[in-house]
PDB file of N, CA and C in Angstrom:
ATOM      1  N   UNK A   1       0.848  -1.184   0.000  1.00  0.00           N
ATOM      2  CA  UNK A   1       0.000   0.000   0.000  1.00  0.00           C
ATOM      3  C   UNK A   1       0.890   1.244   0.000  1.00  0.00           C
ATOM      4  N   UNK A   2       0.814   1.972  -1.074  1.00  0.00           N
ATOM      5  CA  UNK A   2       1.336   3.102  -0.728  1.00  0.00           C
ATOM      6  C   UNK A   2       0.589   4.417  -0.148  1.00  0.00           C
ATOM      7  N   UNK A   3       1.709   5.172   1.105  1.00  0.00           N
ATOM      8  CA  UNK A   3       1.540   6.051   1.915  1.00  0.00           C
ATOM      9  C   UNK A   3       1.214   7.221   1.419  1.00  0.00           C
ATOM     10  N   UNK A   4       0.364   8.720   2.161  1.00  0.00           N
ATOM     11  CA  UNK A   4       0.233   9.405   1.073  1.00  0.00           C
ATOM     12  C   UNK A   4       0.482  10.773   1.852  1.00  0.00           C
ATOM     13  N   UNK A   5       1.106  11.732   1.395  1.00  0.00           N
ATOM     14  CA  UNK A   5       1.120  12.897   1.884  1.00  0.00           C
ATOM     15  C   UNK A   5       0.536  14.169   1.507  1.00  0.00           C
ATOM     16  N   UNK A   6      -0.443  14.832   2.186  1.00  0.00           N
ATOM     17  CA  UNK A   6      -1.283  15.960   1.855  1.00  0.00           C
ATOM     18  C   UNK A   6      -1.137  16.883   1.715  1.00  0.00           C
ATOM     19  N   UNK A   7      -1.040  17.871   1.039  1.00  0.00           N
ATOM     20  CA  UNK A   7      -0.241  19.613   0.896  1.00  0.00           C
ATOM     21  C   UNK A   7      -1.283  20.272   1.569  1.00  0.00           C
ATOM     22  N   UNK A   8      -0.975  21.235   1.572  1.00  0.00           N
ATOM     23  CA  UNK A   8      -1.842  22.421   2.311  1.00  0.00           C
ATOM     24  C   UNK A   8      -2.888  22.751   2.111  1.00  0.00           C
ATOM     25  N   UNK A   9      -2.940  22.548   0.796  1.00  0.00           N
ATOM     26  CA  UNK A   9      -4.193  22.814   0.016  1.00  0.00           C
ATOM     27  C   UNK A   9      -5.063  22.117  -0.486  1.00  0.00           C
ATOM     28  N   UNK A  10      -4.746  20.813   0.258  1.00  0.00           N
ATOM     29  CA  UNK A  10      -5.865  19.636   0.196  1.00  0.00           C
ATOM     30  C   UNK A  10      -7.136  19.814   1.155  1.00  0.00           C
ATOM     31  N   UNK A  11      -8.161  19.641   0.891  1.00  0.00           N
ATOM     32  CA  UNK A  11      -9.260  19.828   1.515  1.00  0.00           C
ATOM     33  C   UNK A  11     -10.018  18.712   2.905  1.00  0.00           C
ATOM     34  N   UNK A  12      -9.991  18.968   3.635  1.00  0.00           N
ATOM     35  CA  UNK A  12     -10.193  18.349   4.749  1.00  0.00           C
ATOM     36  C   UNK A  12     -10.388  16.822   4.916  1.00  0.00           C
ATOM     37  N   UNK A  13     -11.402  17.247   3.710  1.00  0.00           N
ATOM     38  CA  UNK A  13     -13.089  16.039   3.460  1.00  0.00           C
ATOM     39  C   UNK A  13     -12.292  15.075   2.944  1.00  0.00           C
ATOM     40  N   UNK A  14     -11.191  15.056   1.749  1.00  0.00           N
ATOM     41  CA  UNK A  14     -10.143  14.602   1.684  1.00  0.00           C
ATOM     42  C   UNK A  14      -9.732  13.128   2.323  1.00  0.00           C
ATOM     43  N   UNK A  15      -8.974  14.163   3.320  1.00  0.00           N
ATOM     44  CA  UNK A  15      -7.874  13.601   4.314  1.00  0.00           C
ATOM     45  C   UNK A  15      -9.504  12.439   4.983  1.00  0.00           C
ATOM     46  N   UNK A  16     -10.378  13.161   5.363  1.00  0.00           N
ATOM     47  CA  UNK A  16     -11.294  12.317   6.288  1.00  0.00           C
ATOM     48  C   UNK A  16     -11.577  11.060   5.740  1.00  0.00           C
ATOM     49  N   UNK A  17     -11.838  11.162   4.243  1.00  0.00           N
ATOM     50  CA  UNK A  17     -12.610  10.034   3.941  1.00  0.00           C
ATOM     51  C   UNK A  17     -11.460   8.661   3.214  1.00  0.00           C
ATOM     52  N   UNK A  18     -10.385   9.257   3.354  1.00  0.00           N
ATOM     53  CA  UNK A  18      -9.474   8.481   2.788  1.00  0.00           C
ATOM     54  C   UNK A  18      -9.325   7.785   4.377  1.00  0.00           C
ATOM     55  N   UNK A  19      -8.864   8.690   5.203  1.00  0.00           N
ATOM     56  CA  UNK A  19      -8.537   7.890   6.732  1.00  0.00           C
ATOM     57  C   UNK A  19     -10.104   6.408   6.750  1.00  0.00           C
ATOM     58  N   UNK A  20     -10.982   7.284   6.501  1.00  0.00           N
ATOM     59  CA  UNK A  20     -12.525   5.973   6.879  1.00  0.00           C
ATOM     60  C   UNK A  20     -12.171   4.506   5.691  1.00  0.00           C
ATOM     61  N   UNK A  21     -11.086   4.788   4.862  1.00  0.00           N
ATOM     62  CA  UNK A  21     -10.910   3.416   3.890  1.00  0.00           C
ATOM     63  C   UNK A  21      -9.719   3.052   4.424  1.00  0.00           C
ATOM     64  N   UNK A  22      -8.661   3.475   5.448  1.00  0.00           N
ATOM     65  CA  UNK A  22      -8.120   2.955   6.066  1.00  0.00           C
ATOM     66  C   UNK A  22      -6.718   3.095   5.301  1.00  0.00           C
ATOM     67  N   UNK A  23      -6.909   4.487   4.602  1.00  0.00           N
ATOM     68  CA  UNK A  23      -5.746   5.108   3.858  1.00  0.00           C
ATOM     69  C   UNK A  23      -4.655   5.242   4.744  1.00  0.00           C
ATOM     70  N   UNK A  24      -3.299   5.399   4.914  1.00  0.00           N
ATOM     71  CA  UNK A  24      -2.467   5.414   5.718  1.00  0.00           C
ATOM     72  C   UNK A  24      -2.101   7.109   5.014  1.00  0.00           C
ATOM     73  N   UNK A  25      -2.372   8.155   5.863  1.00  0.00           N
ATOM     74  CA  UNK A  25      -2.570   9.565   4.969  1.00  0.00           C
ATOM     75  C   UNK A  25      -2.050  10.509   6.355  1.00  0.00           C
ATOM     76  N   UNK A  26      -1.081  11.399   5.951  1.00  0.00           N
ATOM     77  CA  UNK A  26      -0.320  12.754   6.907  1.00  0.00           C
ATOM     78  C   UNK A  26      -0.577  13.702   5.895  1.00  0.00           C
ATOM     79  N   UNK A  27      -0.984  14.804   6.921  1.00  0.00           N
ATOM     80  CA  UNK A  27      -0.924  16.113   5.997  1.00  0.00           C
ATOM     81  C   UNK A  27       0.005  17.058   6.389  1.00  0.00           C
ATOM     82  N   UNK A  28       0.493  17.912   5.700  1.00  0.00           N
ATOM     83  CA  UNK A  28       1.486  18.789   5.554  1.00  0.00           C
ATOM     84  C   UNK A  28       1.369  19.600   7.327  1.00  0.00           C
ATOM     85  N   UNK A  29      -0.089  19.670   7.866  1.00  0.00           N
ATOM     86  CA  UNK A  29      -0.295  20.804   8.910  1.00  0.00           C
ATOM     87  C   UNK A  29      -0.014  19.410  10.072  1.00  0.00           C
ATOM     88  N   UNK A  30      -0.853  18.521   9.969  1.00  0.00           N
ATOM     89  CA  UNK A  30      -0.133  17.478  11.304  1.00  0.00           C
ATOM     90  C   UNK A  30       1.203  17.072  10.990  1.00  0.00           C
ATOM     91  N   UNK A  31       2.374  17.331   9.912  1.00  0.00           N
ATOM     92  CA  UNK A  31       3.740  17.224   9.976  1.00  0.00           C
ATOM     93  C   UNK A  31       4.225  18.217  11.064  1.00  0.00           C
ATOM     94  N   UNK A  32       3.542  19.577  10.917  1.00  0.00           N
ATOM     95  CA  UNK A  32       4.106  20.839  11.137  1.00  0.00           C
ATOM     96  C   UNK A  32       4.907  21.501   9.609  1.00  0.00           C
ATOM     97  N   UNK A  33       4.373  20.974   9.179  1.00  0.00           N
ATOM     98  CA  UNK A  33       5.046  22.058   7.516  1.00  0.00           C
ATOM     99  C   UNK A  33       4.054  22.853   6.971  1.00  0.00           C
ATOM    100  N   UNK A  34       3.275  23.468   7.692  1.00  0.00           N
ATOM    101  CA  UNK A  34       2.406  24.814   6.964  1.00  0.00           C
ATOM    102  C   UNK A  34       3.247  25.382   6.486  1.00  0.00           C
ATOM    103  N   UNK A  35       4.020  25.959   6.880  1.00  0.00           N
ATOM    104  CA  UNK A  35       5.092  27.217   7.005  1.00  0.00           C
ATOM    105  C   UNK A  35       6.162  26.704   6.179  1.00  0.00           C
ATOM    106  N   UNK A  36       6.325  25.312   5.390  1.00  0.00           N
ATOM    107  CA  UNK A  36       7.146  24.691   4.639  1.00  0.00           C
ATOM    108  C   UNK A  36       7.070  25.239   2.987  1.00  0.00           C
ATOM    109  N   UNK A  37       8.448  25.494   2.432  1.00  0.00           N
ATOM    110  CA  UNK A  37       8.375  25.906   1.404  1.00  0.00           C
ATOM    111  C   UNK A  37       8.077  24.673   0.164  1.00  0.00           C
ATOM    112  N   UNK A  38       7.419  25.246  -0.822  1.00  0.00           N
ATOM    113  CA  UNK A  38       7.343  23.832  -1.850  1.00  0.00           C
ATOM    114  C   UNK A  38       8.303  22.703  -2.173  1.00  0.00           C
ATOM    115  N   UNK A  39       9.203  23.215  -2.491  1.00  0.00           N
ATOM    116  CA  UNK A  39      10.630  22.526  -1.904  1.00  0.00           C
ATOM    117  C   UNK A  39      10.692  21.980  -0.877  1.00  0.00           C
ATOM    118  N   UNK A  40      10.547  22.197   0.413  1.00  0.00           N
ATOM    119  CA  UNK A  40      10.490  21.408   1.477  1.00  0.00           C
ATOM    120  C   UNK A  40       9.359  20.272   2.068  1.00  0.00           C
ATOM    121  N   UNK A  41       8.312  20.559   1.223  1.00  0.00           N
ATOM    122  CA  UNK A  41       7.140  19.956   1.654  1.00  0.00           C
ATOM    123  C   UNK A  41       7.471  18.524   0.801  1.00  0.00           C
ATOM    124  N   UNK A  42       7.929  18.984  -0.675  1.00  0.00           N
ATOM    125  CA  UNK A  42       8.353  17.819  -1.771  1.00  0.00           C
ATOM    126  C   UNK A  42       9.748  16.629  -1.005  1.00  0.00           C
ATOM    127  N   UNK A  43      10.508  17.996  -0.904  1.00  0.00           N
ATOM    128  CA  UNK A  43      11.844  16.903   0.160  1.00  0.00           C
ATOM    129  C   UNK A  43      10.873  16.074   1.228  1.00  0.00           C
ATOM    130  N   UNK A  44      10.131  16.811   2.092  1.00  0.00           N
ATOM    131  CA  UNK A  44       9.561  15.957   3.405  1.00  0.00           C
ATOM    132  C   UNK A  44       8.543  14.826   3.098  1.00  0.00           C
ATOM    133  N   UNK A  45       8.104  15.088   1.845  1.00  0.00           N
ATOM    134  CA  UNK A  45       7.344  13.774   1.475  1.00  0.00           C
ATOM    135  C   UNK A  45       8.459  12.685   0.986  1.00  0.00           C
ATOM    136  N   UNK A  46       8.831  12.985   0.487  1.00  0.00           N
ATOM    137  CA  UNK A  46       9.783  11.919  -0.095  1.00  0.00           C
ATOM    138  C   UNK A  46      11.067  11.509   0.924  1.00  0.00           C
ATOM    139  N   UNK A  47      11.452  12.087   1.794  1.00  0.00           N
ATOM    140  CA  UNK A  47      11.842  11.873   3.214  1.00  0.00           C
ATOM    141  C   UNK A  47      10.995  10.620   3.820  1.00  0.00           C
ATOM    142  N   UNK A  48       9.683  10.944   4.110  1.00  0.00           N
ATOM    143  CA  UNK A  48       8.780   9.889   4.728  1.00  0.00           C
ATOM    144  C   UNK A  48       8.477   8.598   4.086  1.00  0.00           C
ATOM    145  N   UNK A  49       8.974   8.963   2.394  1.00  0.00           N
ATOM    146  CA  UNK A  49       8.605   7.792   1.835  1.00  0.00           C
ATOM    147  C   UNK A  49       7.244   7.754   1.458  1.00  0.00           C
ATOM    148  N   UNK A  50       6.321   9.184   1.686  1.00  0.00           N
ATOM    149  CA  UNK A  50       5.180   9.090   0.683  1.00  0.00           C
ATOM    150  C   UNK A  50       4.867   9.979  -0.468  1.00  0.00           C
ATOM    151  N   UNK A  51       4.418   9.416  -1.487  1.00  0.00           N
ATOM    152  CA  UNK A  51       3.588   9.970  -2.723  1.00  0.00           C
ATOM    153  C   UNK A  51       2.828  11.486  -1.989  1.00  0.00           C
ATOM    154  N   UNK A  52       3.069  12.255  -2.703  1.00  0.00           N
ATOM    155  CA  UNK A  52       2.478  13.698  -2.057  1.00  0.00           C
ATOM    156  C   UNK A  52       1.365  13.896  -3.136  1.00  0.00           C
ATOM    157  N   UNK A  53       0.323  14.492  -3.016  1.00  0.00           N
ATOM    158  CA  UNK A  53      -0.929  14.617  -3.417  1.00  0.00           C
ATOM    159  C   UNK A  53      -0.950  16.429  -3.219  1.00  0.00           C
ATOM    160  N   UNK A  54      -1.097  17.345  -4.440  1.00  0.00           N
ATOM    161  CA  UNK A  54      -1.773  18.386  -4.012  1.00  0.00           C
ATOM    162  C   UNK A  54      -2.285  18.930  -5.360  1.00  0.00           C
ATOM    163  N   UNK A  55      -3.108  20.320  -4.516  1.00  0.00           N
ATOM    164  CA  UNK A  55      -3.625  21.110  -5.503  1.00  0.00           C
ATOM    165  C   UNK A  55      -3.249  22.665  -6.099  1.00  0.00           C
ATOM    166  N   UNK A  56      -1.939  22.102  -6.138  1.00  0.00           N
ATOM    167  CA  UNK A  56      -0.790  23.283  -5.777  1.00  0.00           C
ATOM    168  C   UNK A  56      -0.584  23.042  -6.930  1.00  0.00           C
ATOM    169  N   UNK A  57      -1.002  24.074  -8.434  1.00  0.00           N
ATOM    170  CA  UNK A  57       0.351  23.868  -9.546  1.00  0.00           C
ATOM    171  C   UNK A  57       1.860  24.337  -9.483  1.00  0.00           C
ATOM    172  N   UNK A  58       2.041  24.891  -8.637  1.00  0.00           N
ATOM    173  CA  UNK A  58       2.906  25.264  -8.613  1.00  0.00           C
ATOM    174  C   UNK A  58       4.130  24.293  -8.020  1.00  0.00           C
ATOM    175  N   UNK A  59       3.593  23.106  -7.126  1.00  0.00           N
ATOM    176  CA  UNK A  59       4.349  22.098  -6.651  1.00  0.00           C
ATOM    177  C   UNK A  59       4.297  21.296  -7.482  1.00  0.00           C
ATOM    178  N   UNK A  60       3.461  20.980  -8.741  1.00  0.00           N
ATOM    179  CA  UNK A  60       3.216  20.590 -10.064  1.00  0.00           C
ATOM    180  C   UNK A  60       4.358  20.865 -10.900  1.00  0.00           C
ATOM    181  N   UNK A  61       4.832  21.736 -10.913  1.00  0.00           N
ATOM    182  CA  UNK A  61       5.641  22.389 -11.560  1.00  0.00           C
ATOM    183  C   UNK A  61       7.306  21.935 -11.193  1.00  0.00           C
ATOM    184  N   UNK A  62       7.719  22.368  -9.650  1.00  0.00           N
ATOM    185  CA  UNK A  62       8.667  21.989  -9.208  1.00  0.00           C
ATOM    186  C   UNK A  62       9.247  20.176  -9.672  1.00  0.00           C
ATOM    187  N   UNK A  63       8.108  19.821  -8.962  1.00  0.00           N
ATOM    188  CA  UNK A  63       8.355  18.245  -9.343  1.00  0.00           C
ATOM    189  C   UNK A  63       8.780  17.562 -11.363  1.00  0.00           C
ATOM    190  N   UNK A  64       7.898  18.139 -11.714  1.00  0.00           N
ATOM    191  CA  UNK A  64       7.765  17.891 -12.975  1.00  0.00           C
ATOM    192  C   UNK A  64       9.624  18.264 -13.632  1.00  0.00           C
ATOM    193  N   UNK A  65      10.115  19.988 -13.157  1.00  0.00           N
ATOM    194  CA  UNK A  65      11.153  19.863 -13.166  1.00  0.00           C
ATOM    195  C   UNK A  65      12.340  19.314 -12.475  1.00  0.00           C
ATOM    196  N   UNK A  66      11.969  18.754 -11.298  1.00  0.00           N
ATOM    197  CA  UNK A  66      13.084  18.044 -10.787  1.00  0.00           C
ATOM    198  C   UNK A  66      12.742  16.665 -11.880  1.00  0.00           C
ATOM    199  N   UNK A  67      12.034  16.154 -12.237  1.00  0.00           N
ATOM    200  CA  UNK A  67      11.741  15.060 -12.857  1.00  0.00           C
ATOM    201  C   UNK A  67      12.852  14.866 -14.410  1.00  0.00           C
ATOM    202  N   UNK A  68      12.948  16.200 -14.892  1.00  0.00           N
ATOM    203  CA  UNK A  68      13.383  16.495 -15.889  1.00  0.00           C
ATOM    204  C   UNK A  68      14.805  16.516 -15.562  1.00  0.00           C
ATOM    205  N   UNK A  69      15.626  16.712 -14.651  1.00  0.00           N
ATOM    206  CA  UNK A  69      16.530  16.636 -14.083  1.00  0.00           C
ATOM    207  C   UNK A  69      16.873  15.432 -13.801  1.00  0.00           C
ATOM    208  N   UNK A  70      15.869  14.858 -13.534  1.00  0.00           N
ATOM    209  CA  UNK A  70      16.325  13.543 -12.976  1.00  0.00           C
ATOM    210  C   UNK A  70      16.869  13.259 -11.602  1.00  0.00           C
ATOM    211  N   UNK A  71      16.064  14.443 -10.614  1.00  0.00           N
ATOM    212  CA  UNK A  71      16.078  14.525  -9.285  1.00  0.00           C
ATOM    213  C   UNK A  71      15.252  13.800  -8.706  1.00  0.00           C
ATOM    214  N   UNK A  72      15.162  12.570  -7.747  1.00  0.00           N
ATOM    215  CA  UNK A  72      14.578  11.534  -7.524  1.00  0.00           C
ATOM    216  C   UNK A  72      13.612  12.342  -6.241  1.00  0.00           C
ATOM    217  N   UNK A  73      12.608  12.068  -6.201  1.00  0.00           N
ATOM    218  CA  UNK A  73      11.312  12.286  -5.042  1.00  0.00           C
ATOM    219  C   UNK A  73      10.133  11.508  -5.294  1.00  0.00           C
ATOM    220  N   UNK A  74       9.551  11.437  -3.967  1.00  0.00           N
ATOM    221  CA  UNK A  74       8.898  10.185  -3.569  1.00  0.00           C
ATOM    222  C   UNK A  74       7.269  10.204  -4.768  1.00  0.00           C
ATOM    223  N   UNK A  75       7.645  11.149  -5.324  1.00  0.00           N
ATOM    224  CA  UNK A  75       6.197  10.787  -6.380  1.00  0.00           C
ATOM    225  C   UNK A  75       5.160  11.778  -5.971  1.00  0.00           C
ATOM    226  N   UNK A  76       4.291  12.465  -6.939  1.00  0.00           N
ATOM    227  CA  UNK A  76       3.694  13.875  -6.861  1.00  0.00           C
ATOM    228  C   UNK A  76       2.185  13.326  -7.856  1.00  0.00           C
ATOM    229  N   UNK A  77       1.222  13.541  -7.248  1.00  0.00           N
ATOM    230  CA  UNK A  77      -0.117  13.272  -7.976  1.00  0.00           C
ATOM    231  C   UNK A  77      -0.941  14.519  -7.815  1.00  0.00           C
ATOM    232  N   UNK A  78      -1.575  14.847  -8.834  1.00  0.00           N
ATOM    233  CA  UNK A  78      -1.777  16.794  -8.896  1.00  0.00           C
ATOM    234  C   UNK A  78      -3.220  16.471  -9.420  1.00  0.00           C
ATOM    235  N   UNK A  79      -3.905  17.409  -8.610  1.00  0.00           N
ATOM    236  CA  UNK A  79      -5.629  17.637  -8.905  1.00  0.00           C
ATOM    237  C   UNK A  79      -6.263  19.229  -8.796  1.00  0.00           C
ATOM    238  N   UNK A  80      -6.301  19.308 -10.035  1.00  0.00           N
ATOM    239  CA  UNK A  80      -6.390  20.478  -9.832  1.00  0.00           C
ATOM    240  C   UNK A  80      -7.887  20.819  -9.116  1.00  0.00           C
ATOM    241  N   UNK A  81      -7.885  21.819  -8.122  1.00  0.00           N
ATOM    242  CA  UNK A  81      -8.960  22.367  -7.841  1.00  0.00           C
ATOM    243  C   UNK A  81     -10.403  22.427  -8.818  1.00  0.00           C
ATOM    244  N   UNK A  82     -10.407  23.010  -9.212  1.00  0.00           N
ATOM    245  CA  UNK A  82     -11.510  22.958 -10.561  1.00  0.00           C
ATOM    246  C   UNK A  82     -11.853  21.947 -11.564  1.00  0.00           C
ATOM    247  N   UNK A  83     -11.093  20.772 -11.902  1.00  0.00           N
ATOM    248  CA  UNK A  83     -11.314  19.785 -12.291  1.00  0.00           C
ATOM    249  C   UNK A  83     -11.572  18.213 -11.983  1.00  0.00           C
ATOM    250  N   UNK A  84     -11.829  18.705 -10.522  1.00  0.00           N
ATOM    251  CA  UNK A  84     -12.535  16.867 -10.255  1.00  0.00           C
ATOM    252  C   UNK A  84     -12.853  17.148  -8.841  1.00  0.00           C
ATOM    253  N   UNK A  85     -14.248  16.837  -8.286  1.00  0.00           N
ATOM    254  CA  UNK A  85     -14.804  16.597  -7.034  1.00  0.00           C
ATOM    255  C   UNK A  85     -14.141  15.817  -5.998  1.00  0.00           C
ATOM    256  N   UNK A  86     -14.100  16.433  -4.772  1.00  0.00           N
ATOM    257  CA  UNK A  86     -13.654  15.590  -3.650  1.00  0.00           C
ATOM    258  C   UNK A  86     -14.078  13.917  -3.640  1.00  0.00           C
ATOM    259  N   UNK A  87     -15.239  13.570  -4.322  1.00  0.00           N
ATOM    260  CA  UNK A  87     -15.621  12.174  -4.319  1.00  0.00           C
ATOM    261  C   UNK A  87     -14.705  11.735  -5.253  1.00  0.00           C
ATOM    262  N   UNK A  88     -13.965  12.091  -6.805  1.00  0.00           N
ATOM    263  CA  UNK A  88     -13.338  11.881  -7.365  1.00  0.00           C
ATOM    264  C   UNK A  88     -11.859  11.562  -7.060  1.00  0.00           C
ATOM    265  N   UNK A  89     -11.328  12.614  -6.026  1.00  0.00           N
ATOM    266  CA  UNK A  89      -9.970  12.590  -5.913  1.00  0.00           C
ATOM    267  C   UNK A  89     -10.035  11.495  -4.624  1.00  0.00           C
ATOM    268  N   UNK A  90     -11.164  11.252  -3.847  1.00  0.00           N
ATOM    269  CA  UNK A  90     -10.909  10.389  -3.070  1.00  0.00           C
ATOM    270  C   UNK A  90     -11.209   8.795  -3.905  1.00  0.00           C
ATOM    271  N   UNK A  91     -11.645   8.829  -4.448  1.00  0.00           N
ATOM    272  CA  UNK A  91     -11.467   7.282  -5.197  1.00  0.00           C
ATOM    273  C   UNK A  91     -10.657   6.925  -5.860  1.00  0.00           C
ATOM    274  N   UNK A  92      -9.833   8.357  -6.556  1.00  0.00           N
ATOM    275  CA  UNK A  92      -8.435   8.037  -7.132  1.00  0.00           C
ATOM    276  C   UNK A  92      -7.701   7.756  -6.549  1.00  0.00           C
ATOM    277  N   UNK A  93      -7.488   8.554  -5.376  1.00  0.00           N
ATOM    278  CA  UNK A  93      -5.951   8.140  -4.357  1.00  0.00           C
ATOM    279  C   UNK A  93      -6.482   6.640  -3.504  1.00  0.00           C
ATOM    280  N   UNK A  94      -7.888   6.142  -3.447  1.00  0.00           N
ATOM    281  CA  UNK A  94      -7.505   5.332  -2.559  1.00  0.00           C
ATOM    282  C   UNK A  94      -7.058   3.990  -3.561  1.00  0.00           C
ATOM    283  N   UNK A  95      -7.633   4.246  -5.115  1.00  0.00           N
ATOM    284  CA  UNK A  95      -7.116   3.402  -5.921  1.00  0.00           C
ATOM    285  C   UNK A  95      -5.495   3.026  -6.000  1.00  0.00           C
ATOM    286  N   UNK A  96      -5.247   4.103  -5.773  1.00  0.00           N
ATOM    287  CA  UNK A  96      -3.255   4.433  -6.108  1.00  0.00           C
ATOM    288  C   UNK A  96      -3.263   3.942  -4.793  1.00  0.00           C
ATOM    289  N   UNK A  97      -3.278   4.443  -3.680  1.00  0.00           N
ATOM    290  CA  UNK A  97      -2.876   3.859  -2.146  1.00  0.00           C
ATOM    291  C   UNK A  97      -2.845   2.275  -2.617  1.00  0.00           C
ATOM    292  N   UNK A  98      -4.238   1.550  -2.775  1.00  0.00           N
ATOM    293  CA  UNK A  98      -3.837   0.096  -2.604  1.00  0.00           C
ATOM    294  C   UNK A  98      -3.684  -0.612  -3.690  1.00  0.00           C
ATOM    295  N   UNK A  99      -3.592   0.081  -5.036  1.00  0.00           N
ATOM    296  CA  UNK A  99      -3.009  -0.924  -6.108  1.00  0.00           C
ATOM    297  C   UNK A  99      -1.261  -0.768  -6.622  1.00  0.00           C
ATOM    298  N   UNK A 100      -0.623   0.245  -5.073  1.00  0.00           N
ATOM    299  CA  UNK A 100       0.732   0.490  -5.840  1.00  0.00           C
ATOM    300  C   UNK A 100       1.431   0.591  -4.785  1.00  0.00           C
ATOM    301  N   UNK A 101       2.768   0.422  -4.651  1.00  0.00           N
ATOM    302  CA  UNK A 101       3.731   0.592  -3.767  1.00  0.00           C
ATOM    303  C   UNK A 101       4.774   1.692  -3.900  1.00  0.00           C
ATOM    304  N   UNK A 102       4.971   2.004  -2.776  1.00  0.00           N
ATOM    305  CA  UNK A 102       6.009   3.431  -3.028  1.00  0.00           C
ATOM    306  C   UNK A 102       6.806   3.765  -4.034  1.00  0.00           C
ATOM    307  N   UNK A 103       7.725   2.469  -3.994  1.00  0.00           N
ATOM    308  CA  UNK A 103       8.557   2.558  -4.630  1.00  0.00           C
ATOM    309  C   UNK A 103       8.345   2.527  -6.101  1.00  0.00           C
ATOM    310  N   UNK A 104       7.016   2.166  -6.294  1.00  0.00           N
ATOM    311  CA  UNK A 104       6.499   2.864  -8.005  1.00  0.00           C
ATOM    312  C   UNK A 104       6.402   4.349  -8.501  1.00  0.00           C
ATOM    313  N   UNK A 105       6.372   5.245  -7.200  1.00  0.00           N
ATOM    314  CA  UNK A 105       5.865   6.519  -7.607  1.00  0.00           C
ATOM    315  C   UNK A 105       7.496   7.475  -7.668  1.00  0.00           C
ATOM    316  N   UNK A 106       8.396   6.594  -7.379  1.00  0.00           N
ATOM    317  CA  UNK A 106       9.710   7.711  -7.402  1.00  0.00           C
ATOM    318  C   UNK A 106       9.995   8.383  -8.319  1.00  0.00           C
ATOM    319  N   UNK A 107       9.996   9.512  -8.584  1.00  0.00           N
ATOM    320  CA  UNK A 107      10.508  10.397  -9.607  1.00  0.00           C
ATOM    321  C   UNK A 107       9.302  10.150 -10.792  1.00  0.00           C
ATOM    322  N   UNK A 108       7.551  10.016 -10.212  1.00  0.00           N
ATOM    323  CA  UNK A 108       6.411   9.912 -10.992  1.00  0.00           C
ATOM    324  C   UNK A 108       5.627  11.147 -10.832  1.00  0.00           C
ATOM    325  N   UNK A 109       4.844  11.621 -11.569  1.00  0.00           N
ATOM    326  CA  UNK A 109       3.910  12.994 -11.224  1.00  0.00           C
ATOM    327  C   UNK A 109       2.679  12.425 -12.461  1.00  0.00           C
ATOM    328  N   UNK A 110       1.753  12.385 -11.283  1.00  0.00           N
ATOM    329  CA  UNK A 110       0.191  11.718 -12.097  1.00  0.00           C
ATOM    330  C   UNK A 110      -0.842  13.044 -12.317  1.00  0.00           C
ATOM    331  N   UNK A 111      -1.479  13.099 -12.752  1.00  0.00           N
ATOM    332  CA  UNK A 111      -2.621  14.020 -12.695  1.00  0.00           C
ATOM    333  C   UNK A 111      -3.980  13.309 -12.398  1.00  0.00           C
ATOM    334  N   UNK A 112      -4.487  13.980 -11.447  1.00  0.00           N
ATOM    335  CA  UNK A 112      -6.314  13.593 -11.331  1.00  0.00           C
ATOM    336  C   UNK A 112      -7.073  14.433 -11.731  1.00  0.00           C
ATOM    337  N   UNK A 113      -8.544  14.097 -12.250  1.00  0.00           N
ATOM    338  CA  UNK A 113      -8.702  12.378 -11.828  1.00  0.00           C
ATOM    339  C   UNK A 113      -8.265  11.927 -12.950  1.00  0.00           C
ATOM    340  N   UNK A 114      -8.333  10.318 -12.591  1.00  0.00           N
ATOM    341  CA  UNK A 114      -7.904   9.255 -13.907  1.00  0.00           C
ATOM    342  C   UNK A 114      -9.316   9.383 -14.387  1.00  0.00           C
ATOM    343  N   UNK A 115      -8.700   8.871 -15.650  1.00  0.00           N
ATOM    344  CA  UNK A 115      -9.730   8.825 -16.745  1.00  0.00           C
ATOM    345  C   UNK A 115      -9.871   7.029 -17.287  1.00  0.00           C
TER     346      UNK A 115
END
């Protein structure tokens, strides 16, 4: 099962309903990384060893270019705000949580929802 880490700008309902499927899920504010720069939130996920989840293009961005680099991090799955319902992004990630293992998402950046 892979682990999942929440950015800031993930929405509560989120985090809740993934925990009720028995998601193994930290968010950026119970780390203590509010105050964490995109860069650091990306290092601290991939530190922990989980796939980070946000609705941040801009951490979209970072990753995508460390990717291009060929800077290794624990894997980045991006939803944008405006394009897919909380019921959506929670059936995607809990799909990814239990059909994949960490070590699939290294140096990966997905977009939601799947299609």
């Amino acid at each position: 099962m892979t682990p999942i880490y929440l950015d800031v700008h993930v929405p509560a309902a989120i985090t809740v309903q993934l925990r009720r499927q028995g998601v193994d899920v930290i968010t950026a504010q119970e780390d203590g990384g509010s105050t964490l720069t995109d860069t650091e939130l990306l290092e601290r996920s991939t530190a922990l060893g989980r796939v980070m989840f946000t609705q941040d293009i801009r951490v979209k961005a970072l990753a995508e270019q460390w990717q291009r680099a060929g800077r290794n991090f624990g894997g980045l799955v991006f939803g944008h705000q405006l394009h897919g319902s909380v019921g959506q992004y929670v059936r995607n990630l809990l799909l990814i949580a239990q059909s994949t293992d960490a070590e699939e998402w290294i140096g990966q950046v997905e977009q939601l929802p799947l299609r």
